[in-house]
Protein backbone atom coordinates (compact mmCIF):
# COMPACT_ATOMS: atom_id res chain seq x y z
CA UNK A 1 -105.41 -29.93 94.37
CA UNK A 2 -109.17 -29.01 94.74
CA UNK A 3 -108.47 -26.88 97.61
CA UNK A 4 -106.05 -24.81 95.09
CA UNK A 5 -108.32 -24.66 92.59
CA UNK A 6 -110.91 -23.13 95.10
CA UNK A 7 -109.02 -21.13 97.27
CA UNK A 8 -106.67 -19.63 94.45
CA UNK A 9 -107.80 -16.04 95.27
CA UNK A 10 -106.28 -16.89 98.54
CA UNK A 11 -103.14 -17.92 97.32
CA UNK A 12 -102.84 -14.08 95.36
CA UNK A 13 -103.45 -12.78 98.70
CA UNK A 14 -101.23 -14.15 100.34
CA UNK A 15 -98.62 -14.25 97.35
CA UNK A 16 -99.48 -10.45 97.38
CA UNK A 17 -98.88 -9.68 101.29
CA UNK A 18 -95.23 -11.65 100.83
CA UNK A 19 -93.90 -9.10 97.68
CA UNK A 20 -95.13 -5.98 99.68
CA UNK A 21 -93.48 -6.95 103.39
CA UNK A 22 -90.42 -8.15 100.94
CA UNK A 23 -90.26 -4.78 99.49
CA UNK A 24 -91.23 -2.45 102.32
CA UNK A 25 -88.32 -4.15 104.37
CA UNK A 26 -85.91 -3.56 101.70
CA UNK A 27 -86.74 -0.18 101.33
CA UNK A 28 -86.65 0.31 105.00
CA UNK A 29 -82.87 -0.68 104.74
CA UNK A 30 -82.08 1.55 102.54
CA UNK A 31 -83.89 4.95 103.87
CA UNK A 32 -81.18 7.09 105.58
CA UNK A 33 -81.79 9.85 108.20
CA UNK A 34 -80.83 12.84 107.12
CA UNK A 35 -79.36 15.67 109.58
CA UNK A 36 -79.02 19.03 107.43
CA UNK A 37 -76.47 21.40 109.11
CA UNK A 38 -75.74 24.93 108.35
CA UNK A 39 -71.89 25.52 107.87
CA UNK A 40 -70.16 27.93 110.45
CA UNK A 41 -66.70 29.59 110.16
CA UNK A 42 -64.32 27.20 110.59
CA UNK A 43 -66.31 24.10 110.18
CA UNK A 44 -65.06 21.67 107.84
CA UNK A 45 -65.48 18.18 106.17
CA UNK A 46 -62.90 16.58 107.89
CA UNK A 47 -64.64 17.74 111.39
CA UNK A 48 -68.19 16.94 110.57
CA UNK A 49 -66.43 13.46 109.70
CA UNK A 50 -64.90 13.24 113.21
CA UNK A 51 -68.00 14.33 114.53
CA UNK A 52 -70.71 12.77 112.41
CA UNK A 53 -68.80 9.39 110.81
CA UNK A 54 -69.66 6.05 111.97
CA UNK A 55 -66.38 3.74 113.70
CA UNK A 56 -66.50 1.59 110.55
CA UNK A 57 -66.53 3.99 108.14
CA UNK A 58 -63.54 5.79 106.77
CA UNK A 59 -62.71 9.80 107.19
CA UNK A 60 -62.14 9.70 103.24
CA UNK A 61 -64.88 7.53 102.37
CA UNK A 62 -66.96 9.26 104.23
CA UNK A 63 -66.73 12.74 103.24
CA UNK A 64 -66.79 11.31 99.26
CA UNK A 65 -69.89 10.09 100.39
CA UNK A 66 -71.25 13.61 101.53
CA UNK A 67 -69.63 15.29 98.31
CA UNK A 68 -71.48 12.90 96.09
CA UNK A 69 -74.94 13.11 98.62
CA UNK A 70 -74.69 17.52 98.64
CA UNK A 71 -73.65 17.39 94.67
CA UNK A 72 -70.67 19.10 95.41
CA UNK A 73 -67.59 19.78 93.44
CA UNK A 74 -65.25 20.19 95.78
CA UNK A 75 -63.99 19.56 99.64
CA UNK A 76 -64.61 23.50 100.02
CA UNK A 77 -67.45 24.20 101.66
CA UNK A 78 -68.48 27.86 102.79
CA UNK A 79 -70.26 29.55 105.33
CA UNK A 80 -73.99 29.33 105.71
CA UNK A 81 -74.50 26.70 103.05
CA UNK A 82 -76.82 24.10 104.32
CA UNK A 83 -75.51 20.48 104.25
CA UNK A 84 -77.11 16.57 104.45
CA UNK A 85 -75.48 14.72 106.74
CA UNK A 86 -76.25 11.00 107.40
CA UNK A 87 -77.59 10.34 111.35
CA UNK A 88 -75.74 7.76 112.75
CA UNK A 89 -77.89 5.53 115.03
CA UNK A 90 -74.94 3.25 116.21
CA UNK A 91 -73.36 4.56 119.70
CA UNK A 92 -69.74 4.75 119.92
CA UNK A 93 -69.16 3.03 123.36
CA UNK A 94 -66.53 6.67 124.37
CA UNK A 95 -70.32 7.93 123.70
CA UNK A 96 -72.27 5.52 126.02
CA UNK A 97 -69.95 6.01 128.89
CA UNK A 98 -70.19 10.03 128.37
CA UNK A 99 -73.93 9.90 128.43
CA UNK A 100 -73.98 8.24 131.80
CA UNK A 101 -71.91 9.93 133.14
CA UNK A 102 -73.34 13.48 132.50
CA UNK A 103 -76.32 12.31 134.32
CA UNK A 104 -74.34 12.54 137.54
């Protein structure tokens, strides 16, 4: 109990140092990369979700996800208006075996 009472400041720091790794790694979690694109004739949500989508995520979900990210109102999207588009950072293993083997 004494060394409590005469460390305590210690304690805070520490105390301290847990809540701010606790709530950088959190925040980490949730930060997405964001790839903006510029829209091109013919481009559309459905092929940025082909292109851009995760495996595990949905076509539909996902472009209601980029309508609600861009604010917009509708699937229409026109030429030349710049879009966010989540990175993903999770290979698709078609990708992996592409990558090698345009090294060759």
């Amino acid at each position: 109990m004494t060394f409590i009472k005469n460390n305590s400041y210690l304690l805070l720091v520490v105390a301290v140092c847990i809540i701010f790794t606790v709530v950088g790694m959190s925040k980490a979690e949730n930060d997405v990369v964001f790839e903006k694109v510029v829209v091109a004739e013919g481009d559309t949500l459905w092929g940025y979700s082909t292109k851009y989508a995760t495996n595990n995520v949905p076509a539909d979900k996902w472009i209601k996800d980029i309508i609600n990210l861009n604010n917009l109102k509708t699937t229409t999207i026109r030429v030349g208006e710049e879009l966010k588009l989540p990175k993903s950072t999770v290979f698709d293993q078609k990708d992996i075996a592409t990558l090698a083997g345009e090294g060759e």
